[in-house]
Protein backbone atom coordinates (compact mmCIF):
# COMPACT_ATOMS: atom_id res chain seq x y z
CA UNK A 1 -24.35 -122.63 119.67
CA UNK A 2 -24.83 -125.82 117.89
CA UNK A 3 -25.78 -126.78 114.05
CA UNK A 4 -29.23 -126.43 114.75
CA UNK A 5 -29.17 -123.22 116.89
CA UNK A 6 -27.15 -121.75 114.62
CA UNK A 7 -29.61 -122.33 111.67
CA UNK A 8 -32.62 -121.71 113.70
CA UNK A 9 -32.12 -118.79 116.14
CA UNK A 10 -34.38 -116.33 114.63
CA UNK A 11 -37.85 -117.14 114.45
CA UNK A 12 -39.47 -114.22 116.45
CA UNK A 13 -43.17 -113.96 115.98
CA UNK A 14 -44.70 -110.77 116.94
CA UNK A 15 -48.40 -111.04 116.63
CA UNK A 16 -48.41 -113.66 113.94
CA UNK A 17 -51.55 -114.46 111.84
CA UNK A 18 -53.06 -117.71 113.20
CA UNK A 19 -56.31 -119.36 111.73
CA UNK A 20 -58.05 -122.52 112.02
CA UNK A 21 -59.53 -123.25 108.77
CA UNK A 22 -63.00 -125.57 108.17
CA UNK A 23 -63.73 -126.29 104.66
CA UNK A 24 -66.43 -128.23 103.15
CA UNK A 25 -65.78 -129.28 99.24
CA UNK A 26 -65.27 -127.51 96.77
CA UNK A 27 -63.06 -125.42 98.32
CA UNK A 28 -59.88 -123.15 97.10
CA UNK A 29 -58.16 -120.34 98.77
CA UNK A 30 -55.82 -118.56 96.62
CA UNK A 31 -52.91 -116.91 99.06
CA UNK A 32 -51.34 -113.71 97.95
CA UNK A 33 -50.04 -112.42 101.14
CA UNK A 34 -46.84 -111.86 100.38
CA UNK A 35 -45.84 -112.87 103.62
CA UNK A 36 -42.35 -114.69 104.40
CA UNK A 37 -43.48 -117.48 105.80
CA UNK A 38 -45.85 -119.59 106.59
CA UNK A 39 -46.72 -122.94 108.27
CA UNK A 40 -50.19 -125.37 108.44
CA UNK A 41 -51.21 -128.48 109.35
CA UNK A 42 -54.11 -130.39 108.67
CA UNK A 43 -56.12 -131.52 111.60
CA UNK A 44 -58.63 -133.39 110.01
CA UNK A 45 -59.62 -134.30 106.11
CA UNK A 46 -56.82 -133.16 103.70
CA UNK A 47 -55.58 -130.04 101.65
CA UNK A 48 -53.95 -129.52 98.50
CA UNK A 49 -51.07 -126.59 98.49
CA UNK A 50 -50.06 -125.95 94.88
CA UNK A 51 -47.53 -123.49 93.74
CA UNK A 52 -47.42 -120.31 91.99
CA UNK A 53 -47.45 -121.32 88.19
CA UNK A 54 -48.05 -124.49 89.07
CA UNK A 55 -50.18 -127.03 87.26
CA UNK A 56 -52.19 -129.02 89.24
CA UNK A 57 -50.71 -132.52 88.96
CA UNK A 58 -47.55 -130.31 90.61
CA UNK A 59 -49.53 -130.00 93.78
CA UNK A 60 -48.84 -131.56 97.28
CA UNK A 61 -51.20 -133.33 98.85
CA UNK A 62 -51.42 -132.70 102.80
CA UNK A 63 -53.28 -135.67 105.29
CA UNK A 64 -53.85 -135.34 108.77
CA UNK A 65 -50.82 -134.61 110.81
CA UNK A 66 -49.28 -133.38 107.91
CA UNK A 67 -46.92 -130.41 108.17
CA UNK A 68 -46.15 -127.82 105.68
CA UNK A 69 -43.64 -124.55 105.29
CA UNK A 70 -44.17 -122.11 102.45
CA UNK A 71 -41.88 -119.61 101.76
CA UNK A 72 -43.16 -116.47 100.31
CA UNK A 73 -43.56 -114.11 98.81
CA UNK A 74 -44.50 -115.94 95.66
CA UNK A 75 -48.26 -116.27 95.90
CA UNK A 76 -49.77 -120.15 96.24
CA UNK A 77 -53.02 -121.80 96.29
CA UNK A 78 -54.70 -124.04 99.01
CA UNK A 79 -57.64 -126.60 98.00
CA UNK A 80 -59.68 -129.09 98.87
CA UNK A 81 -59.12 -130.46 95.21
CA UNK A 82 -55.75 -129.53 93.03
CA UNK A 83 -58.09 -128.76 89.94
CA UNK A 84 -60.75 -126.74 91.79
CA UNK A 85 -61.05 -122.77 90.98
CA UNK A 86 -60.02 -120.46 93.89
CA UNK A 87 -63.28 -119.42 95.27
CA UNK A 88 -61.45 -116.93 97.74
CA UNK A 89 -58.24 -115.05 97.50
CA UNK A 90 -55.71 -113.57 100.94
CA UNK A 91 -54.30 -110.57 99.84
CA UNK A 92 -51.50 -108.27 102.69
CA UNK A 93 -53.17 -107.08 105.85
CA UNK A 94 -55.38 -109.99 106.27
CA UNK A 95 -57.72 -109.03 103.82
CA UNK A 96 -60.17 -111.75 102.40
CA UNK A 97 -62.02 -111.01 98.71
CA UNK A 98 -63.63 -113.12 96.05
CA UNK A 99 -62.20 -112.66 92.14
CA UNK A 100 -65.17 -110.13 91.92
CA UNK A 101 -63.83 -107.70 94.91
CA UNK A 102 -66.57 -108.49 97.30
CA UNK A 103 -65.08 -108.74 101.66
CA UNK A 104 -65.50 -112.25 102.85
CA UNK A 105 -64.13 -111.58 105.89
CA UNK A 106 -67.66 -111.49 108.05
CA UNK A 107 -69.25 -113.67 105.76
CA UNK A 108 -66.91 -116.73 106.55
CA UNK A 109 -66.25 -116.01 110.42
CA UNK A 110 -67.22 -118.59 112.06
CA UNK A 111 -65.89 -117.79 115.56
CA UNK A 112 -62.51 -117.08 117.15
CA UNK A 113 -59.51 -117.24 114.78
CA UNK A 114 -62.07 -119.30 112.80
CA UNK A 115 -63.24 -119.21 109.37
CA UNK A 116 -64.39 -121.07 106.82
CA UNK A 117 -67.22 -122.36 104.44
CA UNK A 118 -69.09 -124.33 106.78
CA UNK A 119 -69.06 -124.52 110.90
CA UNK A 120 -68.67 -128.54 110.62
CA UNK A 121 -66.58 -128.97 107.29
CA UNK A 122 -64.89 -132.47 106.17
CA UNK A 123 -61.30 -130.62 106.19
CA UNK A 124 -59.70 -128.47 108.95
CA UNK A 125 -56.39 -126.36 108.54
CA UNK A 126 -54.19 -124.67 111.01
CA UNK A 127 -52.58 -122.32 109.49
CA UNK A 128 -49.53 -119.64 111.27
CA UNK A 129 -47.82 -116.88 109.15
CA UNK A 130 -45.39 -114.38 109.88
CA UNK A 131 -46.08 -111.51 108.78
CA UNK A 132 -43.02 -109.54 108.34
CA UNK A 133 -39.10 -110.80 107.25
CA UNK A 134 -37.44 -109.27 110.09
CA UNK A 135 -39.29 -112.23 112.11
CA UNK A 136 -37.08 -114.97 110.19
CA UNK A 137 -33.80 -114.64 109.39
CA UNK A 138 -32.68 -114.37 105.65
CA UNK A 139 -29.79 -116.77 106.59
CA UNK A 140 -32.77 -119.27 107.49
CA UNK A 141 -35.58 -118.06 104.57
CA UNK A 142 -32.37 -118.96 102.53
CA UNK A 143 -31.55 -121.91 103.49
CA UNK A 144 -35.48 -123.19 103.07
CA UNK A 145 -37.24 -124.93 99.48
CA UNK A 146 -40.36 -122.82 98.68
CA UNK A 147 -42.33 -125.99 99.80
CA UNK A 148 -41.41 -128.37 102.10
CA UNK A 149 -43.85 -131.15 103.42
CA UNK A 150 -43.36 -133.25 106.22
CA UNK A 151 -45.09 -136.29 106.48
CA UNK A 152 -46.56 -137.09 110.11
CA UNK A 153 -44.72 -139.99 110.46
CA UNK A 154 -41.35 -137.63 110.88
CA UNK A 155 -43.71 -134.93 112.52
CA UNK A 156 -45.25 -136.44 115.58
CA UNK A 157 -45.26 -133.42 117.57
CA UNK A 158 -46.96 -132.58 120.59
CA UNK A 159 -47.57 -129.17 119.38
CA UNK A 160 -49.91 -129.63 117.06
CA UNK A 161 -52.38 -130.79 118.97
CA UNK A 162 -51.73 -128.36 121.35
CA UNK A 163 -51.74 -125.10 118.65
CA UNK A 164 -54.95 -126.78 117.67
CA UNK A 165 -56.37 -126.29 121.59
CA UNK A 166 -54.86 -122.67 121.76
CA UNK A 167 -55.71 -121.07 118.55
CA UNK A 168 -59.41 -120.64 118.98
CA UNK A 169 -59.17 -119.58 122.75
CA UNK A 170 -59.11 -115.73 123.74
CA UNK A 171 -57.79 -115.77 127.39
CA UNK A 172 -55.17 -112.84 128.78
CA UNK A 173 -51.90 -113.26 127.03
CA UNK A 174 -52.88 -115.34 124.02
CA UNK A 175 -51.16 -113.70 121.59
CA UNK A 176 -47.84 -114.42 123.34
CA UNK A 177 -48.51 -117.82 123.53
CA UNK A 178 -49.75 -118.44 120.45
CA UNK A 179 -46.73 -116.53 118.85
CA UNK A 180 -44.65 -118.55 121.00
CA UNK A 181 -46.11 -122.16 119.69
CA UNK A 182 -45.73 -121.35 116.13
CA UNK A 183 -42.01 -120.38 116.13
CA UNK A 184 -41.96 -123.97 118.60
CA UNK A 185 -43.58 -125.10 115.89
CA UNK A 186 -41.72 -124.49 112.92
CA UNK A 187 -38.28 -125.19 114.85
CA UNK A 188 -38.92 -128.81 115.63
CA UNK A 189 -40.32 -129.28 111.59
CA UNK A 190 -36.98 -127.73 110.45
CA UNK A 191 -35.12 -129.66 112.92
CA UNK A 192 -36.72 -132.55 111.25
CA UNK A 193 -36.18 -130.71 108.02
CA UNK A 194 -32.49 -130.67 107.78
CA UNK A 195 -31.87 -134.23 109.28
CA UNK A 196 -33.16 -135.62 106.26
CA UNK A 197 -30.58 -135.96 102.86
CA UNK A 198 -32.97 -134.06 100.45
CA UNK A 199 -33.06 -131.32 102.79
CA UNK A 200 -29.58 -129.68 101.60
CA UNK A 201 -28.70 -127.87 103.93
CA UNK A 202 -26.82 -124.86 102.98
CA UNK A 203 -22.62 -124.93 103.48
CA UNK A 204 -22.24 -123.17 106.45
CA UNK A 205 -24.59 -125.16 108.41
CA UNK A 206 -23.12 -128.40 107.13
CA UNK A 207 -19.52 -126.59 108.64
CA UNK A 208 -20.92 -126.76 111.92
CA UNK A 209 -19.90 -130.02 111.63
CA UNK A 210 -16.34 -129.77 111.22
CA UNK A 211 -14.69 -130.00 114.63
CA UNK A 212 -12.06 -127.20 113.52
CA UNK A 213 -14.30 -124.77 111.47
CA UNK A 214 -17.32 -125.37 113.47
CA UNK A 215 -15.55 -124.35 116.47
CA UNK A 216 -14.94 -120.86 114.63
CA UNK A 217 -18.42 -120.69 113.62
CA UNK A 218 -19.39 -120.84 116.87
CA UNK A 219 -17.14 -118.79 118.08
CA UNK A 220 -18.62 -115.68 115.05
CA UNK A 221 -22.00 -116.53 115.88
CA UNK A 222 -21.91 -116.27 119.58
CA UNK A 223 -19.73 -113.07 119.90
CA UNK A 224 -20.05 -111.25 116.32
CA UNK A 225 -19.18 -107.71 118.42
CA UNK A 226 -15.43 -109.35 119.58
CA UNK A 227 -12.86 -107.60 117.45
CA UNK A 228 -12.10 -110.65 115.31
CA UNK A 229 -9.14 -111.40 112.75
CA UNK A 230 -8.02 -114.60 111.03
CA UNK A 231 -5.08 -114.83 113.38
CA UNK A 232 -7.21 -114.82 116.89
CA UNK A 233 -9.66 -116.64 115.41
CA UNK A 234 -6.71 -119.48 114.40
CA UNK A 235 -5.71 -119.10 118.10
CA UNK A 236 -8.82 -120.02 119.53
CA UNK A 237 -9.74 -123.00 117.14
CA UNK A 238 -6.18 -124.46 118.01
CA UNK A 239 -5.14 -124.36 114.59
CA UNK A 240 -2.68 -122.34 112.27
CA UNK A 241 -3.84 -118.97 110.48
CA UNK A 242 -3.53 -120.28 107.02
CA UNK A 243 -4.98 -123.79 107.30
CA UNK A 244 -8.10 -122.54 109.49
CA UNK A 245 -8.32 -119.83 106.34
CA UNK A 246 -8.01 -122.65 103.98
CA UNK A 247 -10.31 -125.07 105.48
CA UNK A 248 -13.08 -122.28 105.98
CA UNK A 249 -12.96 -121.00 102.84
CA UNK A 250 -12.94 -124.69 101.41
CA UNK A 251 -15.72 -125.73 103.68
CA UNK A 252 -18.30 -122.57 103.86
CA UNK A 253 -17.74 -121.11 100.32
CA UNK A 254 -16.20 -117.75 101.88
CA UNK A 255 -13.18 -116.64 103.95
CA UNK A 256 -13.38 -116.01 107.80
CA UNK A 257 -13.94 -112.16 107.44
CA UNK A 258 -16.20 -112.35 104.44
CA UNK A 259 -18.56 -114.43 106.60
CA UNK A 260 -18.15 -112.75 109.52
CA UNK A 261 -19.43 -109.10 108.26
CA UNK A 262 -22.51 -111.19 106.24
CA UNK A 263 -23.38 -112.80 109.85
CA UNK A 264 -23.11 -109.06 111.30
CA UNK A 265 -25.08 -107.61 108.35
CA UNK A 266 -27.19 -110.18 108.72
CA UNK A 267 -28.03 -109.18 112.86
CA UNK A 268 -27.98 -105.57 112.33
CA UNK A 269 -30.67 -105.67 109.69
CA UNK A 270 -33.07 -107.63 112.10
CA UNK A 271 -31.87 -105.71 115.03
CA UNK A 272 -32.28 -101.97 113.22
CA UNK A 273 -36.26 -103.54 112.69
CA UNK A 274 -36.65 -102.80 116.46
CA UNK A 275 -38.20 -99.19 116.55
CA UNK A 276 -36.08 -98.57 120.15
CA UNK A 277 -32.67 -99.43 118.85
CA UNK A 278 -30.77 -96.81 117.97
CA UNK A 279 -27.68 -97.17 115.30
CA UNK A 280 -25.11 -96.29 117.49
CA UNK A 281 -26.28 -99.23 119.81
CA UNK A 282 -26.65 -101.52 116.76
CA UNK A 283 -23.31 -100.64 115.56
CA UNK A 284 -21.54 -101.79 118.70
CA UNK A 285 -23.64 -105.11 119.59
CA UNK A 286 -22.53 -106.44 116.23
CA UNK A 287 -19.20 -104.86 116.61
CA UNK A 288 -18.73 -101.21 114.32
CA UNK A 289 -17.05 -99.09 116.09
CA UNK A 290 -18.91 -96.13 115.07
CA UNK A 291 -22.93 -95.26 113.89
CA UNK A 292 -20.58 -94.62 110.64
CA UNK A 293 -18.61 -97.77 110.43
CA UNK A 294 -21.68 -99.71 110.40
CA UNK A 295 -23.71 -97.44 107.75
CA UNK A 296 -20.67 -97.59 104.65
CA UNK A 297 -20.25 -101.30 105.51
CA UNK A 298 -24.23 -101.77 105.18
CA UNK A 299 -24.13 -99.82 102.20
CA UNK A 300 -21.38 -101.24 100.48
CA UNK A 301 -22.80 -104.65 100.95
CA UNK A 302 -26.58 -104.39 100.74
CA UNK A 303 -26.84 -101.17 98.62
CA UNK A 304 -29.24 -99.33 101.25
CA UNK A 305 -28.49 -97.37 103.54
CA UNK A 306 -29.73 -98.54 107.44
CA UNK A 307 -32.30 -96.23 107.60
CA UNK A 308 -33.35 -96.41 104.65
CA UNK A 309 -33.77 -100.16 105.36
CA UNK A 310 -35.08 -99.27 108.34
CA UNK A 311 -37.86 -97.21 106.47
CA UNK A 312 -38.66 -99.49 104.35
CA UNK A 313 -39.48 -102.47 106.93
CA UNK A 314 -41.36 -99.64 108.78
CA UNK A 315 -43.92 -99.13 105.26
CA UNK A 316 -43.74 -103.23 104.60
């Protein structure tokens, strides 16, 4: 598994929200989703995204080609002008209301996965969100600024065009591929992302790196279930138990072990969102011997129990 792999394997869209946007001026949608995540672009015209509690000379300013990747679940506003009102606000479960209460969800279709102000408007936004945080990883919604913007210059991608083709179609099996494109999508802008310096990329992805301790990365991350200790994992990097323990510690923030029950934590918290997967089977992919083994260690560390996590994603 390289850097990026490592980083990126968990974007799993399951029926993500996906909307094409038209907007004539003055326009301001006020987002209060609370979802995890979400990415848009701006096919034609420009936006505005400005954050929660923030003034407007804060905002960001989004042309055409532009990509963007808010993390929630801190509400955030999205305008055709930084200073103009929100005239609409996106609350959980897709629901669209003005400040007064009143639906605007018929009132601004304006066809498939469309909506807007005005059929023809001067601005157009794409616009993808997951919908739940078992669909991205919390090592990745971690490693991520609230806002990042990248510029189309370092975001040429073929795939926006294409999301913008697919989006407003309704043909057998478009939910798959639309689901597919956006988590396509946001790999290649954080791919982009984390080349650049600014991006700070969090230590254990810069340990991928390393040719010793990336090697043992690897090696967690690809197998977590293998009965691991400092000693085999030494063996297998080609190094000596107490300088591989230095150097990871040194490198990642955290020994060996430490990081390998956060990575398996980590899996069996995504994993126990699956409504087939049984604890006993979670347990032993990320490698608990016992439905038991894996419930104190989850409790210890995360304070819930896994079903009780497990009831709680079901309510979110």
């Amino acid at each position: 598994m390289d850097p990026l792999a490592g980083l990126l394997d968990g974007p799993r869209a399951r029926g993500a929200f996906l909307l094409r946007m038209v907007m004539d001026p003055p326009w301001s949608v006020r987002i209060e989703d609370r979802a995890p995540l979400c990415v848009m672009t701006v096919a034609r015209g420009e936006a505005w995204v400005v954050p929660d509690r923030g003034a407007p000379q804060k905002a960001v300013r989004l042309g055409p080609g532009d990509v963007a990747v808010v993390r929630g679940p801190d509400p955030y506003t999205v305008a055709g002008d930084p200073a103009t009102e929100p005239q609409a606000w996106i609350l959980p479960g897709e629901v669209c209301r003005t400040a007064a209460g009143e639906d605007l969800a018929e009132r601004m279709a304006l066809g498939v996965r469309t909506w807007g102000n005005s059929e023809h408007g001067a601005a157009t936004v794409l616009v993808g969100t997951y919908r739940m945080d078992g669909e991205i990883s919390r090592r990745l919604l971690d490693a991520l600024p609230p806002l990042l913007v990248l510029e189309r210059e370092r975001c040429d991608s073929p795939l926006l065009p294409w999301l913008g083709e697919e989006i407003v179609k309704e043909e057998a099996g478009q939910t798959a591929v639309l689901d597919r494109l956006l988590d396509l999508l946001l790999i290649s802008v954080l791919r982009a992302w984390f080349a650049r310096p600014e991006a700070r990329a969090p230590a254990w992805y810069r340990a991928l790196g390393d040719p010793v301790v990336g090697r043992a990365l690897r090696l967690l991350q690809n197998n977590p279930g293998h009965p691991w200790t400092v000693a085999l994992l030494a063996a297998e990097a080609g190094i000596s138990r107490a300088v591989l323990a230095r150097r990871f510690t040194e490198l990642v923030g955290e020994p060996p072990m430490a990081y390998l029950t956060g990575w398996r934590l980590d899996l069996a918290a995504d994993l126990l969102r699956e409504p087939d997967a049984t604890l006993g089977a979670v347990a032993r992919r990320v490698g608990y011997g016992s439905s038991f083994a894996l419930s104190a260690a989850f409790k210890r560390v995360r304070g819930v129990s896994p079903r009780e996590h497990r009831s709680a994603a079901s309510a979110g």
